[in-house]
PDB file of N, CA and C in Angstrom:
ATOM      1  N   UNK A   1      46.844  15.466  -0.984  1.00  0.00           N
ATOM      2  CA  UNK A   1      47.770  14.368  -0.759  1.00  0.00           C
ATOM      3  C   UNK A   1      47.605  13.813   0.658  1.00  0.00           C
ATOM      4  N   UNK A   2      47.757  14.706   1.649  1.00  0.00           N
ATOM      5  CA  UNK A   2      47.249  14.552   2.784  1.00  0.00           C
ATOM      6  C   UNK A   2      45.903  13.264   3.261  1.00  0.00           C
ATOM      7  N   UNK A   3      45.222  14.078   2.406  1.00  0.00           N
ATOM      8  CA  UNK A   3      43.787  13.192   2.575  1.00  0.00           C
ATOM      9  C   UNK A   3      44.019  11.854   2.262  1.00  0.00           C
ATOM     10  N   UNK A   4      44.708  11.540   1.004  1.00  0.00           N
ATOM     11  CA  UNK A   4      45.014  10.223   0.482  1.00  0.00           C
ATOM     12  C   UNK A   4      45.669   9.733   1.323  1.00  0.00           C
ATOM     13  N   UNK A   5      46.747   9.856   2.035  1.00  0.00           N
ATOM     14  CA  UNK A   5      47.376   9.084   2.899  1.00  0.00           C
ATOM     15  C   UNK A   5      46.768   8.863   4.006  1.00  0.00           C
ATOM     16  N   UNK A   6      45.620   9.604   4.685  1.00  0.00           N
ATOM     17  CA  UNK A   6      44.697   9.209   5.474  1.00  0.00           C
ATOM     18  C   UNK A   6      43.785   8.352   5.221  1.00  0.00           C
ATOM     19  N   UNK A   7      42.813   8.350   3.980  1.00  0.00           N
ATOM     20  CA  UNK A   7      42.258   7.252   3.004  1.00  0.00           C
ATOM     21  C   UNK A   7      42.799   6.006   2.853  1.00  0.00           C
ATOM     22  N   UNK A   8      44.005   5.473   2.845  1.00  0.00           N
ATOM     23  CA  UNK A   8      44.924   4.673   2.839  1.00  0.00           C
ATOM     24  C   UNK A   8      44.674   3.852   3.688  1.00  0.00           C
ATOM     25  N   UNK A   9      45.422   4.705   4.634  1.00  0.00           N
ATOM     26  CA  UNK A   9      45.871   3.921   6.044  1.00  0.00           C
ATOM     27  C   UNK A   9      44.035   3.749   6.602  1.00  0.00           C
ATOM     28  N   UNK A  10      43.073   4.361   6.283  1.00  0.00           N
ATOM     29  CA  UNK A  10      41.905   3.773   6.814  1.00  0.00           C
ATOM     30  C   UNK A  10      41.501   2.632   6.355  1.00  0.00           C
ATOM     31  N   UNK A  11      41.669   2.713   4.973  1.00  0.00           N
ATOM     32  CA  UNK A  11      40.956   1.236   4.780  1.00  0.00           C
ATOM     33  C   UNK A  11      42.286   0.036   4.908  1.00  0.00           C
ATOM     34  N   UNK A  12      43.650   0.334   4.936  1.00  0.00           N
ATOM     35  CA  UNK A  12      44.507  -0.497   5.708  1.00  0.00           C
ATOM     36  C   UNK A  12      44.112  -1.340   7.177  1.00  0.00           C
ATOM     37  N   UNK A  13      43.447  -0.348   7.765  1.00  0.00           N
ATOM     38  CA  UNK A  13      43.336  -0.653   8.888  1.00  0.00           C
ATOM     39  C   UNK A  13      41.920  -1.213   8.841  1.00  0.00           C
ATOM     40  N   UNK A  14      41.012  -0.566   8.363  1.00  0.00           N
ATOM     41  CA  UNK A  14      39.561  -1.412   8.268  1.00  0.00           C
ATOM     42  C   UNK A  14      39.648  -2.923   7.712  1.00  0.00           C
ATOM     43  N   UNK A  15      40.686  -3.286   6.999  1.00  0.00           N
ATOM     44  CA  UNK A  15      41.258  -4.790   6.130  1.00  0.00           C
ATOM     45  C   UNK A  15      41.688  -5.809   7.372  1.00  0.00           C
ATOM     46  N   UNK A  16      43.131  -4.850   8.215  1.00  0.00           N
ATOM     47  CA  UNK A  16      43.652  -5.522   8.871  1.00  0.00           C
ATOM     48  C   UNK A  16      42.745  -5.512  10.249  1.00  0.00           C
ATOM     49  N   UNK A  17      41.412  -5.465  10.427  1.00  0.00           N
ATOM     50  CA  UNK A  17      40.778  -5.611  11.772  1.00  0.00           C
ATOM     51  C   UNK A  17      39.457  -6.483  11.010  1.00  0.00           C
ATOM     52  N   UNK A  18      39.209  -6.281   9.639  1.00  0.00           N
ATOM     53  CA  UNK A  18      38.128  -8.205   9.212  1.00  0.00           C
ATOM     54  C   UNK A  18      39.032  -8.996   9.410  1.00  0.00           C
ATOM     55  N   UNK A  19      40.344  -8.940   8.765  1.00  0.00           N
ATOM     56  CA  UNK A  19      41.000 -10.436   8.909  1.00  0.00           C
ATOM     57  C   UNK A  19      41.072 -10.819  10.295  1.00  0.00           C
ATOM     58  N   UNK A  20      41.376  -9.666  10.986  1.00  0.00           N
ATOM     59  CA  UNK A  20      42.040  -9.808  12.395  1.00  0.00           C
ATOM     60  C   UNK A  20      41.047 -10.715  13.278  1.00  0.00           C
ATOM     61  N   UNK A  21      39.637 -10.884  12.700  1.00  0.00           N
ATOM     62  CA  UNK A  21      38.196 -11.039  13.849  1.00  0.00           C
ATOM     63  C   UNK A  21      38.496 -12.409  14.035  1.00  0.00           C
ATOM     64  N   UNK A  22      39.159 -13.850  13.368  1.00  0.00           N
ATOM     65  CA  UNK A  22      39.201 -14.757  13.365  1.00  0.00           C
ATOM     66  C   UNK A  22      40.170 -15.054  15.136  1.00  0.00           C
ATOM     67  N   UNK A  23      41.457 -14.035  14.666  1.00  0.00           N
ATOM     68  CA  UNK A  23      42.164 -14.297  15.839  1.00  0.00           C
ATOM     69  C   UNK A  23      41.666 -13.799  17.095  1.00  0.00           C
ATOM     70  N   UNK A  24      40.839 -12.610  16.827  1.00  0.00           N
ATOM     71  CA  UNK A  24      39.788 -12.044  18.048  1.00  0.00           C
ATOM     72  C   UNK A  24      39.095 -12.574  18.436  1.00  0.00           C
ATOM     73  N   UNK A  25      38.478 -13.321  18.033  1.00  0.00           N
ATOM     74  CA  UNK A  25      37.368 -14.820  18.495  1.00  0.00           C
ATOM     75  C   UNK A  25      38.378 -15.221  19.236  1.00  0.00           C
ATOM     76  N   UNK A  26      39.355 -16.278  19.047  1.00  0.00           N
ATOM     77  CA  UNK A  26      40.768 -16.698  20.077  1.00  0.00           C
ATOM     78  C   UNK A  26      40.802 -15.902  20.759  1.00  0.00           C
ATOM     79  N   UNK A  27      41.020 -14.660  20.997  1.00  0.00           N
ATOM     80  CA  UNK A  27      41.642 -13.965  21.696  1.00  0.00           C
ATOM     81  C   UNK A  27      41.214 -14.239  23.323  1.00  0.00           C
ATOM     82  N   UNK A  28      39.869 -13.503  22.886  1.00  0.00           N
ATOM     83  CA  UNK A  28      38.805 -13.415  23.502  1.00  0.00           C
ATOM     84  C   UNK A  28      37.714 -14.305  24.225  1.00  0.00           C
ATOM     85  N   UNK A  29      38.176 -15.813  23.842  1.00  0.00           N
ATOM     86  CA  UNK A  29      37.911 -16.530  24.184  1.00  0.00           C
ATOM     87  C   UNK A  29      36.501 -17.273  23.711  1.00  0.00           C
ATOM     88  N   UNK A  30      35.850 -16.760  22.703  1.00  0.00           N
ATOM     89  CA  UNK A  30      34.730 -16.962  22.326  1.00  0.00           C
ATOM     90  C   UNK A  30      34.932 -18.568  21.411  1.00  0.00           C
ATOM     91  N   UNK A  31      36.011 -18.659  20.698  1.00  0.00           N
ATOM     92  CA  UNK A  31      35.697 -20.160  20.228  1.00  0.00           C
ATOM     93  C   UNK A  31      35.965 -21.644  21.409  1.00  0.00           C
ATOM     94  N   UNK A  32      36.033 -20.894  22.376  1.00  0.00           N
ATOM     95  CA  UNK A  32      35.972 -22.208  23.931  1.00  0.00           C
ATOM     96  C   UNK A  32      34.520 -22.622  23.833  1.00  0.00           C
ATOM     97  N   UNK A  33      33.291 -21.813  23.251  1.00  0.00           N
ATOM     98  CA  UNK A  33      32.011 -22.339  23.074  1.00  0.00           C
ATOM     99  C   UNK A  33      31.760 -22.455  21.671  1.00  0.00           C
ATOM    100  N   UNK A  34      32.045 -21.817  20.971  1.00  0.00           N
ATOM    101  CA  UNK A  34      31.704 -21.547  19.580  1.00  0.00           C
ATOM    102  C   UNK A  34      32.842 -21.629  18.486  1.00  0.00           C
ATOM    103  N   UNK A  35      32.082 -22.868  17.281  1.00  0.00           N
ATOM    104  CA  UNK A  35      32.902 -22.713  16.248  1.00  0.00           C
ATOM    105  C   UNK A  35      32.260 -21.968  15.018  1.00  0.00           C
ATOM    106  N   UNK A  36      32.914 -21.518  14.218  1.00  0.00           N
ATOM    107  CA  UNK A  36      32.693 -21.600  12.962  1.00  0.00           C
ATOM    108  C   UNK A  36      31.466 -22.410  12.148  1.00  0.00           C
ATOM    109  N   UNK A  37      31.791 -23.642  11.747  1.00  0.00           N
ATOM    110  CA  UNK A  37      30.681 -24.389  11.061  1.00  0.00           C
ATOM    111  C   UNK A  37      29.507 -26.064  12.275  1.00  0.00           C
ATOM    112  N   UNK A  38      29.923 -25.472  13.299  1.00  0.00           N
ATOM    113  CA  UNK A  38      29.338 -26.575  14.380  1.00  0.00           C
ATOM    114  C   UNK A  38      28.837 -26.346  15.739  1.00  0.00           C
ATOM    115  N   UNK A  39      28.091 -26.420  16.004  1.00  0.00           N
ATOM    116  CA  UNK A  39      27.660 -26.134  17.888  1.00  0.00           C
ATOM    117  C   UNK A  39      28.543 -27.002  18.580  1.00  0.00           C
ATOM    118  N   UNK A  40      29.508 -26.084  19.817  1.00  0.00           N
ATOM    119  CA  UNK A  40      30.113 -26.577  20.794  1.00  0.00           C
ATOM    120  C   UNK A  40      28.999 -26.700  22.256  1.00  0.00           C
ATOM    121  N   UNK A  41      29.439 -25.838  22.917  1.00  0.00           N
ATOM    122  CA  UNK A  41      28.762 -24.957  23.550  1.00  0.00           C
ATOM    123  C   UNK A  41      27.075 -23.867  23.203  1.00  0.00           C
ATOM    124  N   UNK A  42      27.980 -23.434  22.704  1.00  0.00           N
ATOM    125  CA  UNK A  42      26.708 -22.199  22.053  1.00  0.00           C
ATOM    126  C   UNK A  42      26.734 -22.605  20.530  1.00  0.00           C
ATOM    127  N   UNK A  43      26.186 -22.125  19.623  1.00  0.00           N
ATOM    128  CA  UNK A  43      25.179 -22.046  18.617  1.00  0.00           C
ATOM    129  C   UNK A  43      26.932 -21.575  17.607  1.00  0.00           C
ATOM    130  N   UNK A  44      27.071 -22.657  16.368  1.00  0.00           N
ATOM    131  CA  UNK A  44      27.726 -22.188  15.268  1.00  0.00           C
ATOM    132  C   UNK A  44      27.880 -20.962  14.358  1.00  0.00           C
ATOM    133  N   UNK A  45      28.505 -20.355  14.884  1.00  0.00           N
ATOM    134  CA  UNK A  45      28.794 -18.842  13.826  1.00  0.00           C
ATOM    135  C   UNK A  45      28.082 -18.781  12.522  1.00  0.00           C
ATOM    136  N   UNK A  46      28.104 -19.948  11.737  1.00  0.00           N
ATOM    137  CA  UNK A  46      27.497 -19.586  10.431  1.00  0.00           C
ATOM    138  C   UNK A  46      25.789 -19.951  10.743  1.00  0.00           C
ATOM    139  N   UNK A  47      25.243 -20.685  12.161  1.00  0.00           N
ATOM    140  CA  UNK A  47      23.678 -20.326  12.240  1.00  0.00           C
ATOM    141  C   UNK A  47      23.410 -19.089  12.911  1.00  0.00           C
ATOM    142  N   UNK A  48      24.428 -18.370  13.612  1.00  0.00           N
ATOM    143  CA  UNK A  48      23.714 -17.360  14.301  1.00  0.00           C
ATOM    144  C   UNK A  48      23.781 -16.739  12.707  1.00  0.00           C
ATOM    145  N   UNK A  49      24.561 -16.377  12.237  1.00  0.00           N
ATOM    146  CA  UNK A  49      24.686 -15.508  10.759  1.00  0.00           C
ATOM    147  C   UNK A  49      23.542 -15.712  10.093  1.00  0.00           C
ATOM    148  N   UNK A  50      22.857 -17.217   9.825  1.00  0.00           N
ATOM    149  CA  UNK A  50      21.585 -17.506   9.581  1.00  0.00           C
ATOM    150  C   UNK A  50      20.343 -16.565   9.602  1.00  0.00           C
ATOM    151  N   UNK A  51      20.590 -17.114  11.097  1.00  0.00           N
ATOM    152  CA  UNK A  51      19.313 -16.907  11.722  1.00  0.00           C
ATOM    153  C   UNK A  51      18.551 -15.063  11.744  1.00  0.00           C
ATOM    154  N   UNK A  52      20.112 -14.369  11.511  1.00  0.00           N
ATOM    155  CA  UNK A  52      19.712 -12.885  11.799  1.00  0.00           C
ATOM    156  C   UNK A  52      20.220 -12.243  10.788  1.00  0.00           C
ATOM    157  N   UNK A  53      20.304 -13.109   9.525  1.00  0.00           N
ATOM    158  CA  UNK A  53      20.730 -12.483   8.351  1.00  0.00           C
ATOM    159  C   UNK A  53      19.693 -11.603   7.282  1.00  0.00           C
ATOM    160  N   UNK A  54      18.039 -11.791   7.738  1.00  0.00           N
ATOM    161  CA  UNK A  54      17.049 -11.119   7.350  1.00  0.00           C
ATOM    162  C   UNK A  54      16.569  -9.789   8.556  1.00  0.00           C
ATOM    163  N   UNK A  55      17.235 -10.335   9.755  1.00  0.00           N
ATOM    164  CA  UNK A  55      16.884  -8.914  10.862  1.00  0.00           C
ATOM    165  C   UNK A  55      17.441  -7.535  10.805  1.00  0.00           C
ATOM    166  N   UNK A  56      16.461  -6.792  10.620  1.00  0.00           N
ATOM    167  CA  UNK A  56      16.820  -5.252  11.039  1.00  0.00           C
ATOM    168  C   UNK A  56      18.326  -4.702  12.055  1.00  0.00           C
ATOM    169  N   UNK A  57      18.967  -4.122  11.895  1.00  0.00           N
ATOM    170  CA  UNK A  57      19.839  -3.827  13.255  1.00  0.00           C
ATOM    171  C   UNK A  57      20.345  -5.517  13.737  1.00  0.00           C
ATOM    172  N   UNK A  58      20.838  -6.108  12.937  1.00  0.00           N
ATOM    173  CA  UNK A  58      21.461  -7.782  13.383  1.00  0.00           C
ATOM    174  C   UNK A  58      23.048  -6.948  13.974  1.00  0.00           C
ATOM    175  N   UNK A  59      23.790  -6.151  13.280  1.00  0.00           N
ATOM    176  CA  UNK A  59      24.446  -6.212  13.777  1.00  0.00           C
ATOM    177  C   UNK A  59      24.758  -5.678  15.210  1.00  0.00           C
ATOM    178  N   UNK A  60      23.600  -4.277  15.426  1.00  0.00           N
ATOM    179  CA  UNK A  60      23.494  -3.866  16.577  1.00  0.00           C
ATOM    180  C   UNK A  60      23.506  -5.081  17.974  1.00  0.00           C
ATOM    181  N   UNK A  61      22.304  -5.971  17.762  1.00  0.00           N
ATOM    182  CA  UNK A  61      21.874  -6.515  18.406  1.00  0.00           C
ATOM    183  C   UNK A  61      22.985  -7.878  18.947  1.00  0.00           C
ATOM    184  N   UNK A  62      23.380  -8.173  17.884  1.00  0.00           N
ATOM    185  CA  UNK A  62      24.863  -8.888  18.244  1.00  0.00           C
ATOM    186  C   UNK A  62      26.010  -8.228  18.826  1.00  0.00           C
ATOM    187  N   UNK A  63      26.304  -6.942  18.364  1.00  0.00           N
ATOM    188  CA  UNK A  63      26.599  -6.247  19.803  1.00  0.00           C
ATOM    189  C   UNK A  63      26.542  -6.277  20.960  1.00  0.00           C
ATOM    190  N   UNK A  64      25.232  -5.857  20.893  1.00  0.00           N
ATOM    191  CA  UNK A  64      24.483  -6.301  22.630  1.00  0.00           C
ATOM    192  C   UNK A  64      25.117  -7.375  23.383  1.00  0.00           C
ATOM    193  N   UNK A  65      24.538  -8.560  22.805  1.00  0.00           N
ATOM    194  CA  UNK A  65      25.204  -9.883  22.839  1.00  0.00           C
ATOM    195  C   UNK A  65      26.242 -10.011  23.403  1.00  0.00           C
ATOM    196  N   UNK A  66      27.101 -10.037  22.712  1.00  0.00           N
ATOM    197  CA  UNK A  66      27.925  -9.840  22.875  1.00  0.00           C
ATOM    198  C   UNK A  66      29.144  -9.547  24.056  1.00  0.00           C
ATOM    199  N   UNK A  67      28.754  -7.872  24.238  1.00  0.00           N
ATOM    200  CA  UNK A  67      28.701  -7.411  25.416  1.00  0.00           C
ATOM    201  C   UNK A  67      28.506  -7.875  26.642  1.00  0.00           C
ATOM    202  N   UNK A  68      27.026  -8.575  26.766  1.00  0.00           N
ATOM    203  CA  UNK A  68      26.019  -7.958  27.938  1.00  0.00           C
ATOM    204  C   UNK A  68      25.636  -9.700  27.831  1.00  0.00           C
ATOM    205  N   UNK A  69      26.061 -10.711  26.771  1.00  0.00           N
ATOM    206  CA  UNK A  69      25.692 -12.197  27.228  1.00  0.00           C
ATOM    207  C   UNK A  69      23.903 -12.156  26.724  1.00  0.00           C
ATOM    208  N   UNK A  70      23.961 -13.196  26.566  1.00  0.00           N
ATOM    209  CA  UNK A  70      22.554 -13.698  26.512  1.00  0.00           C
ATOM    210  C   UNK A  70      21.823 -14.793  26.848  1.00  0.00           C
ATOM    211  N   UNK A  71      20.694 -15.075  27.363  1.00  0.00           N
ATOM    212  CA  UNK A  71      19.985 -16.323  27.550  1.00  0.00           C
ATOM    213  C   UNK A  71      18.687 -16.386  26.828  1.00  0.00           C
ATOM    214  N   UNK A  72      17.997 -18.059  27.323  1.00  0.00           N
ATOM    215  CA  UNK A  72      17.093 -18.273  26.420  1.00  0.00           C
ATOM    216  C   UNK A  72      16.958 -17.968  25.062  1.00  0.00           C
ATOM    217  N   UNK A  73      17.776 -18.183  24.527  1.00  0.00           N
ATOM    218  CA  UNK A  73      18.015 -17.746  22.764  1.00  0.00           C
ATOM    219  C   UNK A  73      18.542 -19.107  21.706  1.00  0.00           C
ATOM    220  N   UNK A  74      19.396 -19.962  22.713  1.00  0.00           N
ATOM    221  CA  UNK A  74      19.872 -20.827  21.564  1.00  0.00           C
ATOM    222  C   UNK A  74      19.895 -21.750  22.483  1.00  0.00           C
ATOM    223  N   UNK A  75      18.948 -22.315  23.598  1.00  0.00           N
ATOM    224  CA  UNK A  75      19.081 -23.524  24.662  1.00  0.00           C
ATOM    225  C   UNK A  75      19.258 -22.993  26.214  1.00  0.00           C
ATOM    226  N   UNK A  76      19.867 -23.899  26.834  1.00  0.00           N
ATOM    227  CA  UNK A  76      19.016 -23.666  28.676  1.00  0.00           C
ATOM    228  C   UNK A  76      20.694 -23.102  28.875  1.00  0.00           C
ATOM    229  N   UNK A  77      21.700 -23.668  28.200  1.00  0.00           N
ATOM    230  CA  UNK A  77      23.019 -22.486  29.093  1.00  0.00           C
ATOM    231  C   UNK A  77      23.139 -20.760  28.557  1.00  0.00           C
ATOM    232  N   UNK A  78      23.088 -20.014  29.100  1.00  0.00           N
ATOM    233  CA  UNK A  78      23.219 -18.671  28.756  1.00  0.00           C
ATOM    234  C   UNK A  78      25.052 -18.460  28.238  1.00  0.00           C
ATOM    235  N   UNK A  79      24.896 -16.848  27.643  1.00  0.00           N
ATOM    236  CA  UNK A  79      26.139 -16.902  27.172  1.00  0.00           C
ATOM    237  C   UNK A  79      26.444 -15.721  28.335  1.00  0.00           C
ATOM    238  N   UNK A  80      27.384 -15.755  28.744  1.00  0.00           N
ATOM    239  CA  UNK A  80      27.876 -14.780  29.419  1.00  0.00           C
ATOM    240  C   UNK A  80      28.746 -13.527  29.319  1.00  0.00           C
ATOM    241  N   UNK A  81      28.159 -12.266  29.824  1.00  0.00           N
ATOM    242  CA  UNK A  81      28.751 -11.089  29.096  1.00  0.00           C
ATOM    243  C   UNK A  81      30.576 -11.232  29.041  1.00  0.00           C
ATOM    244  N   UNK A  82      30.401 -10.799  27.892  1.00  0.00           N
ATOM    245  CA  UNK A  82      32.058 -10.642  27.619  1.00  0.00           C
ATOM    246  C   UNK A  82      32.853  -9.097  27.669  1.00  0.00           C
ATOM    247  N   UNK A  83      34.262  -9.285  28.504  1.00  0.00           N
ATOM    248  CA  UNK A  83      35.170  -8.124  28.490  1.00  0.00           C
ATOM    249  C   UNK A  83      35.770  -7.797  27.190  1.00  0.00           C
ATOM    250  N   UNK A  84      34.826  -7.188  26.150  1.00  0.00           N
ATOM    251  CA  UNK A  84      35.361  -6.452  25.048  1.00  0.00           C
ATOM    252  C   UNK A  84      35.042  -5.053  24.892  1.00  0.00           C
ATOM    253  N   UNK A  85      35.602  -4.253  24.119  1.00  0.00           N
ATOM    254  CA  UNK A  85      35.527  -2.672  24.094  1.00  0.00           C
ATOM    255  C   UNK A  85      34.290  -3.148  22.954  1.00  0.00           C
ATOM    256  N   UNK A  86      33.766  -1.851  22.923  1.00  0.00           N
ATOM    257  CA  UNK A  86      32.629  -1.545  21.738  1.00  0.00           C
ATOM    258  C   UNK A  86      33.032  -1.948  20.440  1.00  0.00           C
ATOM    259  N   UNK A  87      34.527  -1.634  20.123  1.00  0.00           N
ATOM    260  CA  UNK A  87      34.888  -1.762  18.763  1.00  0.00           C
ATOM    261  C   UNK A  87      35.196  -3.601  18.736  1.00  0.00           C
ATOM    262  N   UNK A  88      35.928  -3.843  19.410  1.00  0.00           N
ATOM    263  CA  UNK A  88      35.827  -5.245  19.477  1.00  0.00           C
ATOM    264  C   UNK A  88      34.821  -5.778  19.325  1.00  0.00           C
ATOM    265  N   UNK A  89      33.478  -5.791  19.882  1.00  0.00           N
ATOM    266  CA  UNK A  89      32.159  -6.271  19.955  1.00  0.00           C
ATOM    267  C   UNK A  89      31.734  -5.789  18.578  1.00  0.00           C
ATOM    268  N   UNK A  90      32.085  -4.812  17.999  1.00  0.00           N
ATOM    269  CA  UNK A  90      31.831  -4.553  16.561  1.00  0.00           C
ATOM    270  C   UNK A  90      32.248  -5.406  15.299  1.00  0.00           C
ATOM    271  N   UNK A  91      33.485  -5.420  15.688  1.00  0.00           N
ATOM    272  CA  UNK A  91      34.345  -6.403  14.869  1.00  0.00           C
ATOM    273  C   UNK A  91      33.898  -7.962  14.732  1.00  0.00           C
ATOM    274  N   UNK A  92      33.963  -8.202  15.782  1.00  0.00           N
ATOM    275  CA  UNK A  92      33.316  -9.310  15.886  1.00  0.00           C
ATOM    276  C   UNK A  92      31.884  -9.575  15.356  1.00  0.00           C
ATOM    277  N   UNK A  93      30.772  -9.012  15.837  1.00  0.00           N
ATOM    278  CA  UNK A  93      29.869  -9.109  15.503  1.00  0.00           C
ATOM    279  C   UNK A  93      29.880  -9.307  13.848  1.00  0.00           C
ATOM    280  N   UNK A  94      30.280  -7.862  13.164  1.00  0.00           N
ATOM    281  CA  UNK A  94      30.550  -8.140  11.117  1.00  0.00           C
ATOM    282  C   UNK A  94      31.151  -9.427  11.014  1.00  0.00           C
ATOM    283  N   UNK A  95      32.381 -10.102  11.482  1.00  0.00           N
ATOM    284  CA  UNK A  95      32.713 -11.173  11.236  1.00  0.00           C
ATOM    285  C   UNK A  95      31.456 -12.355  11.608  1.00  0.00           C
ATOM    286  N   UNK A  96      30.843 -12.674  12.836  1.00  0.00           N
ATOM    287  CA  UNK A  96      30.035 -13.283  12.615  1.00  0.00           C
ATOM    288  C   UNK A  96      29.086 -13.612  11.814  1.00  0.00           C
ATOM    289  N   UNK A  97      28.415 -11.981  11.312  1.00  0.00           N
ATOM    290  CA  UNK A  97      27.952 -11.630  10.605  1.00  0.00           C
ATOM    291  C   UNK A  97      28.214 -12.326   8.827  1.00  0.00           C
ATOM    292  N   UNK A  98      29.235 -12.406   8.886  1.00  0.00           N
ATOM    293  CA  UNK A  98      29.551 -12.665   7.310  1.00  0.00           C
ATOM    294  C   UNK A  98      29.620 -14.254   7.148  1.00  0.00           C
ATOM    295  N   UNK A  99      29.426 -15.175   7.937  1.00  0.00           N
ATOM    296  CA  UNK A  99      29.889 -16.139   8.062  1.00  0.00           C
ATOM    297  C   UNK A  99      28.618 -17.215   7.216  1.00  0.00           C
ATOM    298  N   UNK A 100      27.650 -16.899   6.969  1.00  0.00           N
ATOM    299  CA  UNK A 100      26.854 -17.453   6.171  1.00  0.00           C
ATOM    300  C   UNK A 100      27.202 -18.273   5.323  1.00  0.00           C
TER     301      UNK A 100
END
């Protein structure tokens, strides 16, 4: 019984942190460059999803990203590393990820 109520509340919580990635983008400040279906700033969520939807480790590497910023990848402005925890940068990343 135990277990089940741990089972539960995990995938409760694994539910309420996909939905959550939309407002984490806001949060975090990432849609000030980036939308969803259009280039602001940086490169549209559903082309990065594109572009690295046949790559090995996409989500790792959007991690990175993430994290640690990137240049020369999508034009001459770089993205600049962002203050998120690992799991955040995780979250995010699958949501980007799915956006195809």
């Amino acid at each position: 019984m135990r277990m089940m109520i741990l089972a539960i509340g995990a995938s409760l919580l694994a539910a309420g942190t996909a939905q959550a990635s939309p407002e984490l983008a806001k949060a975090k400040n990432c849609m000030t460059c980036h939308a969803i279906d259009k280039k602001i700033v940086g490169p549209a969520y559903k082309d990065i999803a594109s572009k690295r939807a046949a790559e090995k480790g996409a989500e790792a590497t959007l991690v990175g990203k993430i994290k640690n910023g990137s240049k020369d990848e999508w034009g001459m402005v770089p993205m600049p590393p962002n203050n998120v925890t690992d799991a955040e940068a995780a979250t995010l990343a699958k949501w980007v990820l799915s956006q195809k």
